[in-house]
Protein backbone atom coordinates (compact mmCIF):
# COMPACT_ATOMS: atom_id res chain seq x y z
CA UNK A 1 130.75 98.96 55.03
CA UNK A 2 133.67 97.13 57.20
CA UNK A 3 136.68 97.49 54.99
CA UNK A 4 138.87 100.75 55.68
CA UNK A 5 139.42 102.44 52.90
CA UNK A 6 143.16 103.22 53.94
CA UNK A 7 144.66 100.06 54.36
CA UNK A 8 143.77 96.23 52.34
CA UNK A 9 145.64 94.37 55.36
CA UNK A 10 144.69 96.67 58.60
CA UNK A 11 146.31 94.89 61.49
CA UNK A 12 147.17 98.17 63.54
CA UNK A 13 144.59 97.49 66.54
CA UNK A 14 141.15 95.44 67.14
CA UNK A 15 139.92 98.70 67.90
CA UNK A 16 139.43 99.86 64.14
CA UNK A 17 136.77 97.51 63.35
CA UNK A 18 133.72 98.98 61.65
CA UNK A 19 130.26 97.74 62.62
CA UNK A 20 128.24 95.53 60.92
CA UNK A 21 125.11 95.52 59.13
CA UNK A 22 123.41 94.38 61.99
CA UNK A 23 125.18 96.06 64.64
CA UNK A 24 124.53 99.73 62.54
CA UNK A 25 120.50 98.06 62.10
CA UNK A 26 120.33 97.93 66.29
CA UNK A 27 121.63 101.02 66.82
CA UNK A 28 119.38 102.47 64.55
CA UNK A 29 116.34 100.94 66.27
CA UNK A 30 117.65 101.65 69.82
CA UNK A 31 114.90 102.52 72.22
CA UNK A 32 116.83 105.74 74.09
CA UNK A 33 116.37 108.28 76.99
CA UNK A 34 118.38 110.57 79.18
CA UNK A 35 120.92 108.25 80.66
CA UNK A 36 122.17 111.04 82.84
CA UNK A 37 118.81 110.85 84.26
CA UNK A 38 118.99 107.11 84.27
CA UNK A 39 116.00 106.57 81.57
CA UNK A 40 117.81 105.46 79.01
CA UNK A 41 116.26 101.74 78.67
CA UNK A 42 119.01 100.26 76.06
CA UNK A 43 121.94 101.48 78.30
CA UNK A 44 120.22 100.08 81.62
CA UNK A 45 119.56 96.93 79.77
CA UNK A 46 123.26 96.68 78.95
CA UNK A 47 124.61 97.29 82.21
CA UNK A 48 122.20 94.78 83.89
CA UNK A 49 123.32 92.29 81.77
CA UNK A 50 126.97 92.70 82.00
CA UNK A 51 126.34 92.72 85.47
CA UNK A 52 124.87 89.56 85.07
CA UNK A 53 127.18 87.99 82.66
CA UNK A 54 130.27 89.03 85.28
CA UNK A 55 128.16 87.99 88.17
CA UNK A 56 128.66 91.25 89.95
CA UNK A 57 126.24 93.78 91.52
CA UNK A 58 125.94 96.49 89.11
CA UNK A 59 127.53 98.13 86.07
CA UNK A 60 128.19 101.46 84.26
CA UNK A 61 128.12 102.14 80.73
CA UNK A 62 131.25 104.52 80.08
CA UNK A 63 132.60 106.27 76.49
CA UNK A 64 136.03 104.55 76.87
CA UNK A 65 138.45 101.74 78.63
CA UNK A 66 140.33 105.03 79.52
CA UNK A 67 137.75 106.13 81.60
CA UNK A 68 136.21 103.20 82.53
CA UNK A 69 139.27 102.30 84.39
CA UNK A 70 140.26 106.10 85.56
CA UNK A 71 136.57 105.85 87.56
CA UNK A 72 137.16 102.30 88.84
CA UNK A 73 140.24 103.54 90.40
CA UNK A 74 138.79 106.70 91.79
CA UNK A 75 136.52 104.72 93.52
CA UNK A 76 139.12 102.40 95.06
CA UNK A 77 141.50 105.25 95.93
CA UNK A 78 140.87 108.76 97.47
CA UNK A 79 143.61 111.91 96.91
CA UNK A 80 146.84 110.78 98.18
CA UNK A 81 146.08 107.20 98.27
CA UNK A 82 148.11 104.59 95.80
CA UNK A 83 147.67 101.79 93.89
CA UNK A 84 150.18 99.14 92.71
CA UNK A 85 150.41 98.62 89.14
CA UNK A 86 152.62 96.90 86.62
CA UNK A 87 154.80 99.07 84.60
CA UNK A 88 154.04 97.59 81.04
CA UNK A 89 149.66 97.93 82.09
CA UNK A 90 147.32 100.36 80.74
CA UNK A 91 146.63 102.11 83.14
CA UNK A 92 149.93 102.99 84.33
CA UNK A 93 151.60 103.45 80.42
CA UNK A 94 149.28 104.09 77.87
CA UNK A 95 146.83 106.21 79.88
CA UNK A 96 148.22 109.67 79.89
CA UNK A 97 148.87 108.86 83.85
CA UNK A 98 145.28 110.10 84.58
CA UNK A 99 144.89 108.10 87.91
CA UNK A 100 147.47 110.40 89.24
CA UNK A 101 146.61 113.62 87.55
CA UNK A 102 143.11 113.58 87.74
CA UNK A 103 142.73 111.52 90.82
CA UNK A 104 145.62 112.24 92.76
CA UNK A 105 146.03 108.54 93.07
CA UNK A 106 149.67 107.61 93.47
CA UNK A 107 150.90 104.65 91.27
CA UNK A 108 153.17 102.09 92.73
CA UNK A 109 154.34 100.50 89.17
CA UNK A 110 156.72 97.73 89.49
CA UNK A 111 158.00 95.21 87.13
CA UNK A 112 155.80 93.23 84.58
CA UNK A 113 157.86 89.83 83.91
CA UNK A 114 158.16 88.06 80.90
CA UNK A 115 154.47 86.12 81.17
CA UNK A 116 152.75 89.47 82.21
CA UNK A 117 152.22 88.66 85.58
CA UNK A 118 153.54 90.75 88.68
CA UNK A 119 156.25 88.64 91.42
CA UNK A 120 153.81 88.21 94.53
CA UNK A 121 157.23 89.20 96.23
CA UNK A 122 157.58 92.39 94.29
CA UNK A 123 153.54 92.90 95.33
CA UNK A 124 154.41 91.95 98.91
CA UNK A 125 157.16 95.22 99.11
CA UNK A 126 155.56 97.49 97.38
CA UNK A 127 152.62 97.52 100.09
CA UNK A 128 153.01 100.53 102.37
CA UNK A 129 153.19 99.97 106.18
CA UNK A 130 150.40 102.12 108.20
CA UNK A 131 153.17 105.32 108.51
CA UNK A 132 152.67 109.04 108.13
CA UNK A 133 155.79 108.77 105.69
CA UNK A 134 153.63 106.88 103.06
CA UNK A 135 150.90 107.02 100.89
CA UNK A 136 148.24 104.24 101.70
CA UNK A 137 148.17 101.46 99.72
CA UNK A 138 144.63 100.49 98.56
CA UNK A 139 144.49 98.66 95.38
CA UNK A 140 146.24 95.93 93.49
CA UNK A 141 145.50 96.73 89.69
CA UNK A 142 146.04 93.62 86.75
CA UNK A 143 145.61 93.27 83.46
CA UNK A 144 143.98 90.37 81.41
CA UNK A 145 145.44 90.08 78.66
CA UNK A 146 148.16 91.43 78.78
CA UNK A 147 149.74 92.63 75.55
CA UNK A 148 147.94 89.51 74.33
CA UNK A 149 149.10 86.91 76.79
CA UNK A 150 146.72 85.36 78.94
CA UNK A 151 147.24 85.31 82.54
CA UNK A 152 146.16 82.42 84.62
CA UNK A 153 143.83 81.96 86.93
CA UNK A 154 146.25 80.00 89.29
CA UNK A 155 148.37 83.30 89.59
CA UNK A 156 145.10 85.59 89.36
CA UNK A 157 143.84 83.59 92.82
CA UNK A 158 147.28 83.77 94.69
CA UNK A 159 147.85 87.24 93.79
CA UNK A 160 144.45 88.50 94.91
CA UNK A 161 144.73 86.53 98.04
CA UNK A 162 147.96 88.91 98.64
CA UNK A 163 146.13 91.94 98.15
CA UNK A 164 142.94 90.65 100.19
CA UNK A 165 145.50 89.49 103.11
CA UNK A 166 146.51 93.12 103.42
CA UNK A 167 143.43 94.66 102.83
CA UNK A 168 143.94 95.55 99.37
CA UNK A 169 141.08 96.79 97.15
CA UNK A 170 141.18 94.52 93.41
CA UNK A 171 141.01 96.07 90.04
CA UNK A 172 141.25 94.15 86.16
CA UNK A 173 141.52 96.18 83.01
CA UNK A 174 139.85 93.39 81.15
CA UNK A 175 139.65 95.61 78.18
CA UNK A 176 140.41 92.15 76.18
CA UNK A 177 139.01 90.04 79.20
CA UNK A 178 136.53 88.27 76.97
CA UNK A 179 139.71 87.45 74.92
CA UNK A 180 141.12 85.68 77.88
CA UNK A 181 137.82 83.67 78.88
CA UNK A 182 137.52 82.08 75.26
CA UNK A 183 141.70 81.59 75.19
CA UNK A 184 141.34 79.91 78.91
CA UNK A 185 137.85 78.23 77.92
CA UNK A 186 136.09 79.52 80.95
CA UNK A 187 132.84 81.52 81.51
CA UNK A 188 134.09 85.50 81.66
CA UNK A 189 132.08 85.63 85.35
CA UNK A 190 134.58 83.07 86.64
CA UNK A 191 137.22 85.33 85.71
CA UNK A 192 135.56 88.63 86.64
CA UNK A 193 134.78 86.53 89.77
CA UNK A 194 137.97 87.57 92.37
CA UNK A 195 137.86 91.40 91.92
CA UNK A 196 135.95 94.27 93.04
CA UNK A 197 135.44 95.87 89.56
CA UNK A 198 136.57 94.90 86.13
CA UNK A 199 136.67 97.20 82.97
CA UNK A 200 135.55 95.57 80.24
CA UNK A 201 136.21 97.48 76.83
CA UNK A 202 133.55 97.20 73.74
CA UNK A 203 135.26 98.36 70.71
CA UNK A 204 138.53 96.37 70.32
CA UNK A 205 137.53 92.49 69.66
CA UNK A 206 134.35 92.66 70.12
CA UNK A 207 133.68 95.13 67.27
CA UNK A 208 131.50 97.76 68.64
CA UNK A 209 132.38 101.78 67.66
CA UNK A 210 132.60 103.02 71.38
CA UNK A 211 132.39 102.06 74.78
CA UNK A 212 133.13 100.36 77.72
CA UNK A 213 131.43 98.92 80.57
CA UNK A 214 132.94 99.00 84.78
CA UNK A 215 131.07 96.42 86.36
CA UNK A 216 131.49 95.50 89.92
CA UNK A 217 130.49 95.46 93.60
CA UNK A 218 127.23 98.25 94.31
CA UNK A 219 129.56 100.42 96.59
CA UNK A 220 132.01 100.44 93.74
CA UNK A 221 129.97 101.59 90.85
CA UNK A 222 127.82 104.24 92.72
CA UNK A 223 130.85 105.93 93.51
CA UNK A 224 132.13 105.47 89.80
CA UNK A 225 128.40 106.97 88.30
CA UNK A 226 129.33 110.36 90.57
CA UNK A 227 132.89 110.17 89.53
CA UNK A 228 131.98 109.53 85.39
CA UNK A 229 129.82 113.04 85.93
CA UNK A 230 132.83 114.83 87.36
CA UNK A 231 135.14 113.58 84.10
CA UNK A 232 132.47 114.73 81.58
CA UNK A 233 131.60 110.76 80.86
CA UNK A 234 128.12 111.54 81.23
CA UNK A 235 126.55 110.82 78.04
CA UNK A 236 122.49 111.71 76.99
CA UNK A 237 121.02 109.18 74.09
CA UNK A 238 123.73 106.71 75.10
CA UNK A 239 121.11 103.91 73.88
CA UNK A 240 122.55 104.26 70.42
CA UNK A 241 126.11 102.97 71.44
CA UNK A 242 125.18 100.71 74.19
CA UNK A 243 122.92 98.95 71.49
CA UNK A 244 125.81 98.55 69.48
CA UNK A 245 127.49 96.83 72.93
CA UNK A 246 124.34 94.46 73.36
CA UNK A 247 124.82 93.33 69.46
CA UNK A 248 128.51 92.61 70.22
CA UNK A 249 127.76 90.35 73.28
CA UNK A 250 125.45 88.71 71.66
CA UNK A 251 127.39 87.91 68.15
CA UNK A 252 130.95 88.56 68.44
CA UNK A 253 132.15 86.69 72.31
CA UNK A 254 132.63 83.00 70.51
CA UNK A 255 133.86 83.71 67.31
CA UNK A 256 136.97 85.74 69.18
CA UNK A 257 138.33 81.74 69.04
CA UNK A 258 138.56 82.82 64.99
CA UNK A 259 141.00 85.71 65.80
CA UNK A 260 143.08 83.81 67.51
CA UNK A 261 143.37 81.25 65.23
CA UNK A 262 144.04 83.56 62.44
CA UNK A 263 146.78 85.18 64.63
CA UNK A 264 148.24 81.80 65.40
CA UNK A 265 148.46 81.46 61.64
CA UNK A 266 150.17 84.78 60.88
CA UNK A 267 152.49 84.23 63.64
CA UNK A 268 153.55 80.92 61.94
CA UNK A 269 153.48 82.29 58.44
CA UNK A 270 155.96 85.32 59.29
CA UNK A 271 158.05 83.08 61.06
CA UNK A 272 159.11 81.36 57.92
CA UNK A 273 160.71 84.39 56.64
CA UNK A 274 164.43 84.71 56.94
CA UNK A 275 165.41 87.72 59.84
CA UNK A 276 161.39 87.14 61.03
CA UNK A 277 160.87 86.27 64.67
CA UNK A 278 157.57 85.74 66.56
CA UNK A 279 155.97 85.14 69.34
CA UNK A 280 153.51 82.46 69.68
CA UNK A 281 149.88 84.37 70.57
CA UNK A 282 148.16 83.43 73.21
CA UNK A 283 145.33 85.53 71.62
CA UNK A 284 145.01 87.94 68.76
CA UNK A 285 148.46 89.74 69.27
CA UNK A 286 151.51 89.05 67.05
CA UNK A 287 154.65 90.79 68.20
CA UNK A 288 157.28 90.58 65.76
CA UNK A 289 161.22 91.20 65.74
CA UNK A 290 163.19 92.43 62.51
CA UNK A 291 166.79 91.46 62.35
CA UNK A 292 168.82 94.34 60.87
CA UNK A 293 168.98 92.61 57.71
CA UNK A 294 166.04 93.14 57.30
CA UNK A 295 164.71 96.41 58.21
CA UNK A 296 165.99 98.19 55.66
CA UNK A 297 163.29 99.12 53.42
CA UNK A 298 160.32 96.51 55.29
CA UNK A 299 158.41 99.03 56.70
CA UNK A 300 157.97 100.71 53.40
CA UNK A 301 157.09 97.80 51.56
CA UNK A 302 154.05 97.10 53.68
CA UNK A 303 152.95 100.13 53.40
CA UNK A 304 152.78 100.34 49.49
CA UNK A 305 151.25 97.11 50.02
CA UNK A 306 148.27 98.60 51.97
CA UNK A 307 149.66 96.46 55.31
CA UNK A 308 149.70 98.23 58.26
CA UNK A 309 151.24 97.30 61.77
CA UNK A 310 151.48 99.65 64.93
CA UNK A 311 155.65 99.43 65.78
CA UNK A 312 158.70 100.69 64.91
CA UNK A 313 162.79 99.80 64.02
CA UNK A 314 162.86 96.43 64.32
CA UNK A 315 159.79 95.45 66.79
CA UNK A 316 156.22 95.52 65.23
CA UNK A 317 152.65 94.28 66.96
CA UNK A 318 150.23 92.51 64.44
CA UNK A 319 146.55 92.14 65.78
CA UNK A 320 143.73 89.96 64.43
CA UNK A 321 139.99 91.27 64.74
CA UNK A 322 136.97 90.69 62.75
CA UNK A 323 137.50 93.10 59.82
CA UNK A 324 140.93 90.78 59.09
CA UNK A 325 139.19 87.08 58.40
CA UNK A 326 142.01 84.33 56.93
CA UNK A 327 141.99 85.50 53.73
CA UNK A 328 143.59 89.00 55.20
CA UNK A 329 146.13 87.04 56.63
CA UNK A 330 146.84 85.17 53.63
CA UNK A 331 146.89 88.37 50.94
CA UNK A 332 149.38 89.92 53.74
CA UNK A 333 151.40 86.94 53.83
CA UNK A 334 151.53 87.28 50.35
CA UNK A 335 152.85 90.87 50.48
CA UNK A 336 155.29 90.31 52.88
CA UNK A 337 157.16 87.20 50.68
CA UNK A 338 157.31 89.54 47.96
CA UNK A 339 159.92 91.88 49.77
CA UNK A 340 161.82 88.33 50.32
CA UNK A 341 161.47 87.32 46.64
């Protein structure tokens, strides 16, 4: 029921794992309502225990980490307002730049370096003085993980302090934040713990089919309930997929230690090839360099061989999930010394 029947070796995204047996058995037995009305008892049950699990006030069940993190910034940031971002996040890059077309929210992007993190100095200038020449700063946004890489909590606790020293609102895209609290061995509420909301995405490692969940202080989340009706994120029978979200807390947070360790594996077993470079994963993201003596014909090959990577030219990104176990990585292994031999 897991295995896509497009590709043997699928290591595109986490986010095209199928549900399980058990997953597709709770969904079917989901006790549902109106959530619009708030009576749906399988979605409030999820969001009171995220809220829980993060140790924050509240939480809102929402259809994607798109708009999970679109409403968390709304909420921070009125029209006209900014927030500082890195240029390499999610919700600056990859999200069709709805915080500023949607929510008229200015983004300050500045430079991600090497280990993900933003400079504190570069934070420090890009906050606007109180002038009628400027937008108003109001949030810092980060992002754990980033691109796979864990950022600490040392640098998560300085930078906050920053934002909190000039009265910064505090946002994470933890769409793989669960990722990061297995990686860093801590419980996810101590890293949830310095912000005002975190996104927390579903359906990449965690294996559900659609979802994510904004959790945060009360203020926060009321105002990001109004602003999910006003982006069309309210949802009726949403019991079915937040059931699907409970089942993935409950089985799929610990063994996220296996995807990294098979990505730790595949990362050593490409680097062995002749023109191969890797990095080493902090979590369940390869990234992987061709040398030009190699790219002729590569991408090809893994294709006929049913492997497929998200990249292009000579830079590729190889993630781990539960649909890929070690024998995935092994069989693609496999494939790929073929093109050698």
């Amino acid at each position: 029921m897991r295995n896509d029947p497009t590709f043997k070796y699928d290591f595109r995204s986490d986010t095209v794992t199928r549900p399980s047996i058990g997953m597709l058995q709770a969904m079917a037995d989901a006790d549902v309502g109106d959530d619009v009305y708030g009576d749906d008892p399988t979605v409030n049950r999820l969001e009171a225990i995220m809220a829980e699990r993060l140790g924050k006030e509240k939480a809102l069940f929402l259809s994607s980490g798109t708009q999970s993190n679109l409403a968390g910034i709304m909420a921070h940031c009125g029209r006209g307002d900014e927030y500082i971002v890195g240029q390499m996040q999610h919700t600056y890059r990859w999200e069709a730049g709805g915080a500023a077309v949607l929510g008229s929210v200015q983004p300050q992007p500045i430079i991600n370096q090497p280990d993900g993190t933003l400079a504190l100095d570069d934070i420090k200038a890009a906050i606007k003085p109180n002038d009628t020449h400027y937008a108003m700063t109001r949030l810092l946004a980060l992002e754990n993980t980033i691109g796979g890489q864990v950022i600490p909590m040392s640098y998560i606790h300085n930078a906050i302090q920053l934002a909190r020293d000039n009265g910064l609102g505090c946002h994470l895209d933890g769409a793989r934040a669960f990722n990061a609290s297995v990686a860093l061995g801590i419980p996810i509420s101590e890293l949830a713990a310095p912000f005002d909301s975190v996104s927390i995405c579903l359906s990449k490692g965690l294996g559900a089919p659609v979802g994510s969940v904004l959790v945060g202080n009360a203020d926060i989340i009321d105002k990001a309930r109004r602003i999910r009706k006003m982006l069309g994120g309210g949802m009726r029978q949403a019991g079915f997929l937040a059931a699907a979200g409970l089942y993935a807390l409950e089985h799929n947070v610990e063994r996220l230690a296996e995807d990294h360790a098979n990505a730790k594996i595949l990362a050593d077993g490409l680097s062995q090839f002749p023109g191969i470079s890797t990095t080493n994963p902090d979590t369940n993201i390869v990234f992987v360099e061709l040398d030009d003596s190699v790219l002729k014909g590569f991408d090809d090959h893994l294709a006929a061989g049913g492997v497929a990577v998200n990249g292009r030219y000579n830079s590729l990104r190889w993630v781990t999930h539960m649909d890929v176990d070690a024998q995935t990585v092994a069989g693609a292994l496999a494939h790929v010394r073929k093109f050698f031999n």
